[in-house]
PDB file of N, CA and C in Angstrom:
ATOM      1  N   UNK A   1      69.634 -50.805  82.348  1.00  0.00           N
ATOM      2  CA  UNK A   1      70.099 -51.593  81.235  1.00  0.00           C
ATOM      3  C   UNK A   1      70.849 -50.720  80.262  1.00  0.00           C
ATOM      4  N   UNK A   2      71.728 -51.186  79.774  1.00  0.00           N
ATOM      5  CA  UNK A   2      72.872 -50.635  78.697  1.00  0.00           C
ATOM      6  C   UNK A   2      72.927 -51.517  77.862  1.00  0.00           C
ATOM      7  N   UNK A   3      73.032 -50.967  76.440  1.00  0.00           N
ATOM      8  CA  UNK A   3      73.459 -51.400  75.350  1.00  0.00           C
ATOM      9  C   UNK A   3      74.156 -50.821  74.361  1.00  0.00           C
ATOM     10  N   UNK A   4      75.139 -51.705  73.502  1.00  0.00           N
ATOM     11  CA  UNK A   4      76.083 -50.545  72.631  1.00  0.00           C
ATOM     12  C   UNK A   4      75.257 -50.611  71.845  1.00  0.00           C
ATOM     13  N   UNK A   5      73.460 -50.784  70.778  1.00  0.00           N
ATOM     14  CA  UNK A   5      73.152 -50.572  70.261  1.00  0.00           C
ATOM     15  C   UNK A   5      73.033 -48.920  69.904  1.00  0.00           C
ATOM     16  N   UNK A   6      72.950 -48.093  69.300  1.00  0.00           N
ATOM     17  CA  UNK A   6      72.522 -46.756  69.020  1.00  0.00           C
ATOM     18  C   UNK A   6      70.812 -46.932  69.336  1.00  0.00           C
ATOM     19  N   UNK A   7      70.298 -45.583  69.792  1.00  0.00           N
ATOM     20  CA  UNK A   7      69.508 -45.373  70.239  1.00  0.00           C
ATOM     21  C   UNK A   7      68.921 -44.331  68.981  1.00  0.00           C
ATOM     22  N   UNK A   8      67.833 -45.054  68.291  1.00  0.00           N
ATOM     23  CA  UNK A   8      66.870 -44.231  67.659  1.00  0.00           C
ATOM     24  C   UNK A   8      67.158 -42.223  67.756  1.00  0.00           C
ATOM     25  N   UNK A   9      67.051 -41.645  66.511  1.00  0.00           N
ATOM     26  CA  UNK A   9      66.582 -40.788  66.663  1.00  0.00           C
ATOM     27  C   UNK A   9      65.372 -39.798  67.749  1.00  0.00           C
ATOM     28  N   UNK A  10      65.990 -38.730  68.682  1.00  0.00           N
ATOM     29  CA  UNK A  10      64.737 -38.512  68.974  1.00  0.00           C
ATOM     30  C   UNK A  10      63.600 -37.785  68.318  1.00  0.00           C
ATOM     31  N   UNK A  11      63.546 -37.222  67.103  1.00  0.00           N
ATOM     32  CA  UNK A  11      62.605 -36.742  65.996  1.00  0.00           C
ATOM     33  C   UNK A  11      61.127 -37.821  66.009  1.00  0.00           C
ATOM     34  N   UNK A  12      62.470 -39.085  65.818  1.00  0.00           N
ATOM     35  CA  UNK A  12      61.355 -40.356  65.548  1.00  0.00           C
ATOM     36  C   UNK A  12      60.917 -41.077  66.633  1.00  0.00           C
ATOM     37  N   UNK A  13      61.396 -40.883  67.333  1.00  0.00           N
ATOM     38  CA  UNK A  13      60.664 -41.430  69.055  1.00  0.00           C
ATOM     39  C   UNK A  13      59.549 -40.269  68.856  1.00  0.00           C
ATOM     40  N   UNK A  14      59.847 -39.308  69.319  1.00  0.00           N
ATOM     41  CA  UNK A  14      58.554 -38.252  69.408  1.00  0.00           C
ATOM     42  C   UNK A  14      57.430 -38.514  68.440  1.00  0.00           C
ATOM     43  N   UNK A  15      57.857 -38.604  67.064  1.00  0.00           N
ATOM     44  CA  UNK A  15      56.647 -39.078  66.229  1.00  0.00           C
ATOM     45  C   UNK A  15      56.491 -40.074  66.328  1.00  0.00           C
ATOM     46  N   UNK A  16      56.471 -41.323  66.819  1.00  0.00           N
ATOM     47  CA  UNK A  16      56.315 -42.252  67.084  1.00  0.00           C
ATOM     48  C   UNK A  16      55.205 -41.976  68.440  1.00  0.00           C
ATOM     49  N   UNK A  17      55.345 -41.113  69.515  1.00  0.00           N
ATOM     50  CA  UNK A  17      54.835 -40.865  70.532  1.00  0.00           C
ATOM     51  C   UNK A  17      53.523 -40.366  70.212  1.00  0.00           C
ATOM     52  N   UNK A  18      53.699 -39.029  68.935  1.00  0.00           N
ATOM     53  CA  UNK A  18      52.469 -38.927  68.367  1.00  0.00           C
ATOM     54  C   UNK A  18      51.844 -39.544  67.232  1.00  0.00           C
ATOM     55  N   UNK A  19      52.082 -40.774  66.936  1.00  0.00           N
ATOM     56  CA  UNK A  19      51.550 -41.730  65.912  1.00  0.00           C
ATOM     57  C   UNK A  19      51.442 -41.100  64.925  1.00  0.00           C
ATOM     58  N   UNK A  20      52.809 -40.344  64.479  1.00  0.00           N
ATOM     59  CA  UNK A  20      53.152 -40.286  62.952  1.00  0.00           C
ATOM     60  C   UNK A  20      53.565 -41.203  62.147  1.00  0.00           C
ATOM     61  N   UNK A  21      53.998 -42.228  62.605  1.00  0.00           N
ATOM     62  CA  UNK A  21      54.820 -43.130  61.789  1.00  0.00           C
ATOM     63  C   UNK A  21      53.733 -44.382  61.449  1.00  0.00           C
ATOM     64  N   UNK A  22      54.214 -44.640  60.142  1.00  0.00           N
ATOM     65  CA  UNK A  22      53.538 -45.821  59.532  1.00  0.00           C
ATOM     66  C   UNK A  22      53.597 -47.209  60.547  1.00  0.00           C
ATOM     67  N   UNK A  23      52.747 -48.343  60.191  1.00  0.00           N
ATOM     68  CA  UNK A  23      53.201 -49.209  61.096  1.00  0.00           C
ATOM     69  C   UNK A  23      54.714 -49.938  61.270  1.00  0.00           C
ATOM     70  N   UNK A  24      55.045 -49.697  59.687  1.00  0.00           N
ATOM     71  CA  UNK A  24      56.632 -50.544  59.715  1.00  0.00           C
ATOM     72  C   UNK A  24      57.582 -49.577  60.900  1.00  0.00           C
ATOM     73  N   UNK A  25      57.271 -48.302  60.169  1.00  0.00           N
ATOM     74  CA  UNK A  25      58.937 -47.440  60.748  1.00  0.00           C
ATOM     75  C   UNK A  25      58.834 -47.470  62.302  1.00  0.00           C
ATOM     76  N   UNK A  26      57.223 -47.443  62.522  1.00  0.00           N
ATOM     77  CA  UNK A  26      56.897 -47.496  64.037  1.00  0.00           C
ATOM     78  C   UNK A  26      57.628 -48.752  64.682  1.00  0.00           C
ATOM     79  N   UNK A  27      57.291 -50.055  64.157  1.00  0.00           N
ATOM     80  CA  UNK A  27      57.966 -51.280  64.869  1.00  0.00           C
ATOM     81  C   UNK A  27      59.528 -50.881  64.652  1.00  0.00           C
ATOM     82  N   UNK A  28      60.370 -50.461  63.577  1.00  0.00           N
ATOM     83  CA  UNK A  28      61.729 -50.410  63.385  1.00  0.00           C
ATOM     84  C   UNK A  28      61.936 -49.728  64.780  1.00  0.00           C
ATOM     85  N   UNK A  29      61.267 -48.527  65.064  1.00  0.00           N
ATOM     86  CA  UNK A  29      61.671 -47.321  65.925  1.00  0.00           C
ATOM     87  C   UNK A  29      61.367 -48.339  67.692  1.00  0.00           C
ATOM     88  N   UNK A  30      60.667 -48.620  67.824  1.00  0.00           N
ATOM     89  CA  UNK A  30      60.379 -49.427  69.151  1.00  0.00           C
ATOM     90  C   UNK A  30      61.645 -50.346  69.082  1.00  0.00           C
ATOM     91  N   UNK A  31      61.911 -51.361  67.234  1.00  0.00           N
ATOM     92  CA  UNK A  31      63.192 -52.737  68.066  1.00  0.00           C
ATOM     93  C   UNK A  31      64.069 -51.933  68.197  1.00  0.00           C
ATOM     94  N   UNK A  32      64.578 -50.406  68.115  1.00  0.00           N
ATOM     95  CA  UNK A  32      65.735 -49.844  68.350  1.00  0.00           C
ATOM     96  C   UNK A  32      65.501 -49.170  69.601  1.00  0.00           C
ATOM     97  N   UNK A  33      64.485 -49.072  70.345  1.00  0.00           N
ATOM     98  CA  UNK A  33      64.578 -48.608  71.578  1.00  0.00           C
ATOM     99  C   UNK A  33      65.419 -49.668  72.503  1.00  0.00           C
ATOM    100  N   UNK A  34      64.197 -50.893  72.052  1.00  0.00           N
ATOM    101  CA  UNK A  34      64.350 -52.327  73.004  1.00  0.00           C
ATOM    102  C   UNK A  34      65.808 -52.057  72.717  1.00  0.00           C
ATOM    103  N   UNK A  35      66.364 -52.548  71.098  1.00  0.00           N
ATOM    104  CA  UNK A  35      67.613 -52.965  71.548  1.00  0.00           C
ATOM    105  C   UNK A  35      69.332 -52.271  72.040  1.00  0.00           C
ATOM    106  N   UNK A  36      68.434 -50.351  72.316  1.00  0.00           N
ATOM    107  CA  UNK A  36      69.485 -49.697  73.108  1.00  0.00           C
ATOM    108  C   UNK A  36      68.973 -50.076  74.687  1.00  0.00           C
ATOM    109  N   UNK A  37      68.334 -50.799  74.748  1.00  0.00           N
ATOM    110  CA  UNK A  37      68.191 -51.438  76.483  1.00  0.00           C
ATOM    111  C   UNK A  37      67.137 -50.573  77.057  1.00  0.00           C
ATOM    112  N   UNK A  38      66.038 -50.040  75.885  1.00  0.00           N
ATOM    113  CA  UNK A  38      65.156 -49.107  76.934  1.00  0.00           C
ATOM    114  C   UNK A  38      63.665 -49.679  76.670  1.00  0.00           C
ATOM    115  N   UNK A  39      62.609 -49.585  77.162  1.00  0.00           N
ATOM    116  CA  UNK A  39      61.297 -49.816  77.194  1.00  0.00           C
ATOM    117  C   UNK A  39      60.572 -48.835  76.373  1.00  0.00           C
ATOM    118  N   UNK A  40      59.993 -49.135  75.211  1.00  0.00           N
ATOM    119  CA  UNK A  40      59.276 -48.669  74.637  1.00  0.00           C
ATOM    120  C   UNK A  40      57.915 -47.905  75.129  1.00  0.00           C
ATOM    121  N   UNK A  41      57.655 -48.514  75.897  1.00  0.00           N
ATOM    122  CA  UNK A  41      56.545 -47.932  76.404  1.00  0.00           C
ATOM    123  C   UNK A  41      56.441 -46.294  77.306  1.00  0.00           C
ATOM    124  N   UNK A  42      57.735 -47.024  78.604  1.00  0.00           N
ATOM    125  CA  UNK A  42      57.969 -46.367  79.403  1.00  0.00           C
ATOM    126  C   UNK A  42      58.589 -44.873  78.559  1.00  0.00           C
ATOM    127  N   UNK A  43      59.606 -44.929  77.339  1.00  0.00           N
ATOM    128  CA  UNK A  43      59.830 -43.985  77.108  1.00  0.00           C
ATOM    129  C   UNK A  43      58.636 -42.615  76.168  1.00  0.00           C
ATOM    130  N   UNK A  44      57.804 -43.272  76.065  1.00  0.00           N
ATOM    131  CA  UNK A  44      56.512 -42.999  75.188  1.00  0.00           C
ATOM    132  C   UNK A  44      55.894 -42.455  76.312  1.00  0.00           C
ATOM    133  N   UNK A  45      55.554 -43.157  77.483  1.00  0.00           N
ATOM    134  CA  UNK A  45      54.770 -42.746  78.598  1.00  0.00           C
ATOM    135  C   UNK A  45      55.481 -41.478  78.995  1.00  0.00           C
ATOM    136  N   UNK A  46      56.741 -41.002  79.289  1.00  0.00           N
ATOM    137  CA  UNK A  46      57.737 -39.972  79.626  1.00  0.00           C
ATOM    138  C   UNK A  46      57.498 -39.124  78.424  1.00  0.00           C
ATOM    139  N   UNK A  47      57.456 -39.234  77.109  1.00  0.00           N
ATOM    140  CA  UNK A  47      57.359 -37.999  76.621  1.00  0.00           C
ATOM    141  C   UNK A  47      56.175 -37.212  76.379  1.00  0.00           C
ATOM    142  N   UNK A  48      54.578 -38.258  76.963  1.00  0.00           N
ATOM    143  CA  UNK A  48      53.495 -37.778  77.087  1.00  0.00           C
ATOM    144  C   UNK A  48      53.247 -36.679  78.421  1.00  0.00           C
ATOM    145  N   UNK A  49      53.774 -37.660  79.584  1.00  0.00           N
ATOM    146  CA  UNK A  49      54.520 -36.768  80.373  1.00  0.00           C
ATOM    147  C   UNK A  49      54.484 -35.323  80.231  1.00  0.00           C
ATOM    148  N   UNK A  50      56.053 -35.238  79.536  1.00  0.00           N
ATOM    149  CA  UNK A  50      56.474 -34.218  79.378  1.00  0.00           C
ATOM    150  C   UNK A  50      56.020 -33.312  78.535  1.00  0.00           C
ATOM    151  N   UNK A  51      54.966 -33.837  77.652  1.00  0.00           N
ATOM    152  CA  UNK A  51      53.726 -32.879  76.438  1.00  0.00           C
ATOM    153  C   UNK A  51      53.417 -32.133  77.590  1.00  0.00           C
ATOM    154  N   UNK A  52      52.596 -32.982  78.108  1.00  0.00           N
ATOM    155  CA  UNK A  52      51.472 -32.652  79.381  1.00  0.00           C
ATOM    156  C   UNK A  52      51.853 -31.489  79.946  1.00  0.00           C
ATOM    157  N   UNK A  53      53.080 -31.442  80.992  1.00  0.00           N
ATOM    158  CA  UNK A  53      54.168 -30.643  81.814  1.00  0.00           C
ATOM    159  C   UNK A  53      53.789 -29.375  80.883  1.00  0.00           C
ATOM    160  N   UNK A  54      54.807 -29.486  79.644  1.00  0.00           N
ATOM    161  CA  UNK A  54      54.811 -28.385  78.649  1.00  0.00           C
ATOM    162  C   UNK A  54      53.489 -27.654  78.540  1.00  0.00           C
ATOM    163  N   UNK A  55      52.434 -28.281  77.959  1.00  0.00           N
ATOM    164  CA  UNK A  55      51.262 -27.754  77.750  1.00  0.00           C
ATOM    165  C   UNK A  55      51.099 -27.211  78.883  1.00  0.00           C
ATOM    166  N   UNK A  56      50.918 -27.674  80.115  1.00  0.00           N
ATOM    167  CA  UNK A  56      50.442 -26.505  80.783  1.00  0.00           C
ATOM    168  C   UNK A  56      50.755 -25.489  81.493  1.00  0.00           C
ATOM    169  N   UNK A  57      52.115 -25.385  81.225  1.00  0.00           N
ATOM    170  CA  UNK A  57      53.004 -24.008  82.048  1.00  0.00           C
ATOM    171  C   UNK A  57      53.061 -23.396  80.535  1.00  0.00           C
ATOM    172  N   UNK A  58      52.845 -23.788  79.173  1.00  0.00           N
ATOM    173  CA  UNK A  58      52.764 -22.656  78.093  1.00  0.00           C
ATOM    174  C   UNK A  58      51.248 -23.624  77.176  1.00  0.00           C
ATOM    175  N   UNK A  59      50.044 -22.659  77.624  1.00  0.00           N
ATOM    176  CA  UNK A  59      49.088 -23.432  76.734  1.00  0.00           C
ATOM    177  C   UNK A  59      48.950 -22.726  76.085  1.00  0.00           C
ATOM    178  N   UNK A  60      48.349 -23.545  74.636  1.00  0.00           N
ATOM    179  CA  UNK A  60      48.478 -22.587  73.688  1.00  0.00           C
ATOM    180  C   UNK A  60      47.970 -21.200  73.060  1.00  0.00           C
ATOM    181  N   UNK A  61      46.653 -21.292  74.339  1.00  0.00           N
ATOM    182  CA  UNK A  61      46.143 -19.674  74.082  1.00  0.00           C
ATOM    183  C   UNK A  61      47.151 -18.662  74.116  1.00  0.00           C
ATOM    184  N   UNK A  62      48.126 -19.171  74.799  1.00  0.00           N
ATOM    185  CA  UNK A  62      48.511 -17.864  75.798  1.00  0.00           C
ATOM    186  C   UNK A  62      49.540 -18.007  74.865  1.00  0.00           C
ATOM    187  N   UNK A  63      50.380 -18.653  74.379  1.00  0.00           N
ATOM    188  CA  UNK A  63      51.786 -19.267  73.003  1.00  0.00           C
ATOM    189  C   UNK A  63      50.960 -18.290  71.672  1.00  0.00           C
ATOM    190  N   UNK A  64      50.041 -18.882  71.583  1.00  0.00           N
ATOM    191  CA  UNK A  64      49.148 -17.919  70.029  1.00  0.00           C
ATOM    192  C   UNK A  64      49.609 -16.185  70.297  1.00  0.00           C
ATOM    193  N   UNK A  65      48.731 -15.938  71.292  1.00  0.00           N
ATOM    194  CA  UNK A  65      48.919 -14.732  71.732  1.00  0.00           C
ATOM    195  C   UNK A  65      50.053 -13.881  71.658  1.00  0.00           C
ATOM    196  N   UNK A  66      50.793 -14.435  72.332  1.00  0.00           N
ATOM    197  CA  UNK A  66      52.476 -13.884  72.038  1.00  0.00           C
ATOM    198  C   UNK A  66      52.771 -13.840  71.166  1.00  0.00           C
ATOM    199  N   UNK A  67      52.835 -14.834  70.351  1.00  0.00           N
ATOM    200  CA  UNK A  67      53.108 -14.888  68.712  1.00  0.00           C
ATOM    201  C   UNK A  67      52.344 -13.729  68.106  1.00  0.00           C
ATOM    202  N   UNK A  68      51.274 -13.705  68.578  1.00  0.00           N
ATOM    203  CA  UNK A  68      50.608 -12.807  67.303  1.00  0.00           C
ATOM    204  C   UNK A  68      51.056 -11.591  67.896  1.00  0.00           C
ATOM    205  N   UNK A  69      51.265 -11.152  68.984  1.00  0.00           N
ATOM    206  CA  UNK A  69      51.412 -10.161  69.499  1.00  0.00           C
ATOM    207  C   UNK A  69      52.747  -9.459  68.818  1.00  0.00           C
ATOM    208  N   UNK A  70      54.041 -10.282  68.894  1.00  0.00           N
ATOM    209  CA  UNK A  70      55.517 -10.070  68.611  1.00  0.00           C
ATOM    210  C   UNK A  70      55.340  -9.908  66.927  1.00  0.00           C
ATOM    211  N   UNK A  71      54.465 -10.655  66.256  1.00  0.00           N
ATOM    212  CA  UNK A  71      54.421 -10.688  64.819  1.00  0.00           C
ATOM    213  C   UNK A  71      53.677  -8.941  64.348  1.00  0.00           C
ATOM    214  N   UNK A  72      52.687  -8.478  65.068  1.00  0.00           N
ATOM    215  CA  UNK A  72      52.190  -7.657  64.975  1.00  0.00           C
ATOM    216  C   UNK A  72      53.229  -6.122  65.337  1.00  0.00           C
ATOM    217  N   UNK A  73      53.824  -6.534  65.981  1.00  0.00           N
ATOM    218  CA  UNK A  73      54.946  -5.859  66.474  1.00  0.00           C
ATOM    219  C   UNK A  73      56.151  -5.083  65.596  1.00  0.00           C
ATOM    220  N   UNK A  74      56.186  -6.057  64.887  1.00  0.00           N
ATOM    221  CA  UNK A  74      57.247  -6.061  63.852  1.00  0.00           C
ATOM    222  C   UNK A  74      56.778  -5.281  62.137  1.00  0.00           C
ATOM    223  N   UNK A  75      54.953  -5.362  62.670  1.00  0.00           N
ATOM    224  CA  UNK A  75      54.415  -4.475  61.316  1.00  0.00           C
ATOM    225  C   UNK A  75      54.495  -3.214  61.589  1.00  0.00           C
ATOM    226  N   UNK A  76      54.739  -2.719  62.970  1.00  0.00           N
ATOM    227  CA  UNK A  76      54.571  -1.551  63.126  1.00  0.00           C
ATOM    228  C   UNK A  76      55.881  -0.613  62.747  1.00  0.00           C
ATOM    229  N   UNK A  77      55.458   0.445  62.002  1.00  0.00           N
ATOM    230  CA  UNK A  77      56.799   1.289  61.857  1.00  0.00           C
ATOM    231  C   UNK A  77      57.468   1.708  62.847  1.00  0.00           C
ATOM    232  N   UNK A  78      58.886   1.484  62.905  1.00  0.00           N
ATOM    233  CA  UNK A  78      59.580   2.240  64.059  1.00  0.00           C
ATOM    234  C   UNK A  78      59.483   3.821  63.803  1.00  0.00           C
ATOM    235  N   UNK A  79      59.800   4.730  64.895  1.00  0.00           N
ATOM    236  CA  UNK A  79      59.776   6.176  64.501  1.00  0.00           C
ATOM    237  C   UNK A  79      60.561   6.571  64.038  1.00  0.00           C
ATOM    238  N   UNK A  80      60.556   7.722  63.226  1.00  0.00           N
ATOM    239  CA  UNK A  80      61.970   8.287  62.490  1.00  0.00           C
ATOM    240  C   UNK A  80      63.094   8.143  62.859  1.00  0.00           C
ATOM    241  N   UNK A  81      64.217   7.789  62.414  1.00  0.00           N
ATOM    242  CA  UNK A  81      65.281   8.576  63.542  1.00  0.00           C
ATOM    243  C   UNK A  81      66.145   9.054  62.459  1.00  0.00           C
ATOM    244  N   UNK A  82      67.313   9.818  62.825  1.00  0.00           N
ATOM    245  CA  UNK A  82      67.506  11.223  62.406  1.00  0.00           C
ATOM    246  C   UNK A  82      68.765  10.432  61.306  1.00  0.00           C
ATOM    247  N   UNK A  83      69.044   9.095  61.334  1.00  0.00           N
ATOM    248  CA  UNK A  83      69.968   8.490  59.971  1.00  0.00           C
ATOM    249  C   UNK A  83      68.374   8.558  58.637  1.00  0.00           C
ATOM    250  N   UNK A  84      67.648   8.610  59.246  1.00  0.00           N
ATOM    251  CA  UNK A  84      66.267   8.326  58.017  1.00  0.00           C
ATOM    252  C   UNK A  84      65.198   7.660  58.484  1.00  0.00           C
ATOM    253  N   UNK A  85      63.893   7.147  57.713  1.00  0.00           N
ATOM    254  CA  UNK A  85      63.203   6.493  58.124  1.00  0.00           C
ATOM    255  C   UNK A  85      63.124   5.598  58.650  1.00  0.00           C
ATOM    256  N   UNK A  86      62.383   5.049  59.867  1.00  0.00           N
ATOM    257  CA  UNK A  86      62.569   3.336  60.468  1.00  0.00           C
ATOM    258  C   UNK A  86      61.619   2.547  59.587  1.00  0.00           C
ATOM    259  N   UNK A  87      62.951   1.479  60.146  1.00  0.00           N
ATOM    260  CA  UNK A  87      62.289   0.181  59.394  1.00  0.00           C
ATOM    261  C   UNK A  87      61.981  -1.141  60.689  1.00  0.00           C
ATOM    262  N   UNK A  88      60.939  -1.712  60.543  1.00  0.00           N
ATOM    263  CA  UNK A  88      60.473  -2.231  61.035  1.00  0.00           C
ATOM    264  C   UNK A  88      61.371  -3.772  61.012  1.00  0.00           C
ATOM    265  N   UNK A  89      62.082  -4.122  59.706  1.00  0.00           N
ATOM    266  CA  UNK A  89      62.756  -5.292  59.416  1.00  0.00           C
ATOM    267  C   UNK A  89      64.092  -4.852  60.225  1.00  0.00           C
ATOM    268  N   UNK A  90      64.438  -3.713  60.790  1.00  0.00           N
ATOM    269  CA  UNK A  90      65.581  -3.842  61.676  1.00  0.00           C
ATOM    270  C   UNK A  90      65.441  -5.072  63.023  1.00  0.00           C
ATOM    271  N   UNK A  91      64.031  -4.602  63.478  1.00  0.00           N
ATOM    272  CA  UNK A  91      63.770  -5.289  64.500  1.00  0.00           C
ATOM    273  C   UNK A  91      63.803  -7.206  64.213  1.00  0.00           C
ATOM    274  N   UNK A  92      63.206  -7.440  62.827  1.00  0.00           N
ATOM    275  CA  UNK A  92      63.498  -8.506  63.008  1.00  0.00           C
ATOM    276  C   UNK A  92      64.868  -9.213  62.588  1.00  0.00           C
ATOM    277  N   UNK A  93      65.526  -8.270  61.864  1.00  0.00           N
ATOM    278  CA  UNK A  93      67.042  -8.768  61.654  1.00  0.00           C
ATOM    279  C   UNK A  93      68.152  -7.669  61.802  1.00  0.00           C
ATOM    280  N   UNK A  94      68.598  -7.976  63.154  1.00  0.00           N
ATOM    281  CA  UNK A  94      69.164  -7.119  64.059  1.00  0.00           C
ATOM    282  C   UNK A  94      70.624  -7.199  63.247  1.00  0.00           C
ATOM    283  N   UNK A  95      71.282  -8.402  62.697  1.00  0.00           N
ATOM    284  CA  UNK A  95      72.206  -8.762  62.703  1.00  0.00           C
ATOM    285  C   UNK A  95      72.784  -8.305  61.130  1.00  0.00           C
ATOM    286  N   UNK A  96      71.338  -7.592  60.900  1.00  0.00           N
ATOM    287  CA  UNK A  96      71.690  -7.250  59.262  1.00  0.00           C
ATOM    288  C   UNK A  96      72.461  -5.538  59.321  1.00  0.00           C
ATOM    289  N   UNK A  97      73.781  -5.581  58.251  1.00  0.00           N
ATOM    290  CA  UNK A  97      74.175  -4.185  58.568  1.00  0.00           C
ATOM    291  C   UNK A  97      73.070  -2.994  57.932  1.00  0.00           C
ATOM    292  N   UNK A  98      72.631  -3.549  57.072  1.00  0.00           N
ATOM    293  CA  UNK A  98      71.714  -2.623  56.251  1.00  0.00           C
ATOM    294  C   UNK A  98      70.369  -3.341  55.510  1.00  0.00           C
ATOM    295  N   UNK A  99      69.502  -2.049  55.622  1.00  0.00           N
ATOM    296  CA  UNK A  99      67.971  -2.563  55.264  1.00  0.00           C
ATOM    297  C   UNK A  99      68.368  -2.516  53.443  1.00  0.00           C
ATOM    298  N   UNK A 100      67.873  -3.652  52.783  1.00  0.00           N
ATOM    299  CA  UNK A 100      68.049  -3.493  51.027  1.00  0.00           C
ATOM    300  C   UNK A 100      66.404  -3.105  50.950  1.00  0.00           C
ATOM    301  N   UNK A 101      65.297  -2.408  52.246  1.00  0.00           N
ATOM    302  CA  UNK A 101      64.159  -1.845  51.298  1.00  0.00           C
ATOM    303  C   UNK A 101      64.517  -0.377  51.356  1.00  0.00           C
ATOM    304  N   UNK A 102      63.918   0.199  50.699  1.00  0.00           N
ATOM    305  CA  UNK A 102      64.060   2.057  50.371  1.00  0.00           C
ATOM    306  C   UNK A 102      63.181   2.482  51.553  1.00  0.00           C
ATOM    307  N   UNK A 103      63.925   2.098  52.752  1.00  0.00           N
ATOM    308  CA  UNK A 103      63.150   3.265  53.719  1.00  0.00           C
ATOM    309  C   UNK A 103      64.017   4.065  54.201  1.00  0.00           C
ATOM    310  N   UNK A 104      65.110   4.115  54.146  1.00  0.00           N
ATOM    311  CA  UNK A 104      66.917   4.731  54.622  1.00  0.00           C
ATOM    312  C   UNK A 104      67.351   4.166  55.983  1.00  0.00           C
ATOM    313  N   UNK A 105      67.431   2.955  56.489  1.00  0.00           N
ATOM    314  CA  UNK A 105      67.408   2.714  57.780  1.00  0.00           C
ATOM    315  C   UNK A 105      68.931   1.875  56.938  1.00  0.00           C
ATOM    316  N   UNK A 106      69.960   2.659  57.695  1.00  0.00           N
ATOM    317  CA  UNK A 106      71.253   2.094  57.361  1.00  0.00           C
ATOM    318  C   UNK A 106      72.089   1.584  58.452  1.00  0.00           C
TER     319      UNK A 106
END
């Protein structure tokens, strides 16, 4: 089925999927599924689906972990190098020409 209606946001389908939405915006968000020609349900059922899928090729022990791991990462001082002291904020902003803290990492 096709329709020239516009098709809902997907922000608000998804919260809709996870019953963020009040009851009004929820019904608005479903008559704009129906009336881009799609099934409300079925598309709700597909993005549980696809939670599911997600969750378990990245669960979140193992998502935490990394995170904390890469965050921890970034506290650590880099080693000297011979322009001056390392800075650890190089690593997280690569794209910056110069550090504005006083460690000399230029």
């Amino acid at each position: 089925m096709s329709s020239s209606s516009k098709r809902p946001p997907a922000l608000l389908v998804e919260r809709l999927a996870l019953g963020e939405l009040d009851a009004e915006t929820a019904a608005r968000v479903r008559a704009e599924l129906e009336a881009a020609g799609e099934d409300p349900d079925q598309v709700l059922a597909a993005l549980r689906e696809s939670d599911a899928e997600i969750l378990a090729d990245y669960p979140s022990e193992r998502v935490s972990r990394d995170v904390r791991r890469r965050l921890d990462a970034l506290d650590e001082p880099e080693p000297a190098k011979s322009t001056g002291a390392g800075c650890s904020r190089r690593a997280a902003w690569p794209w910056s020409r110069r550090c504005s803290w006083p460690c000399g990492w230029v």
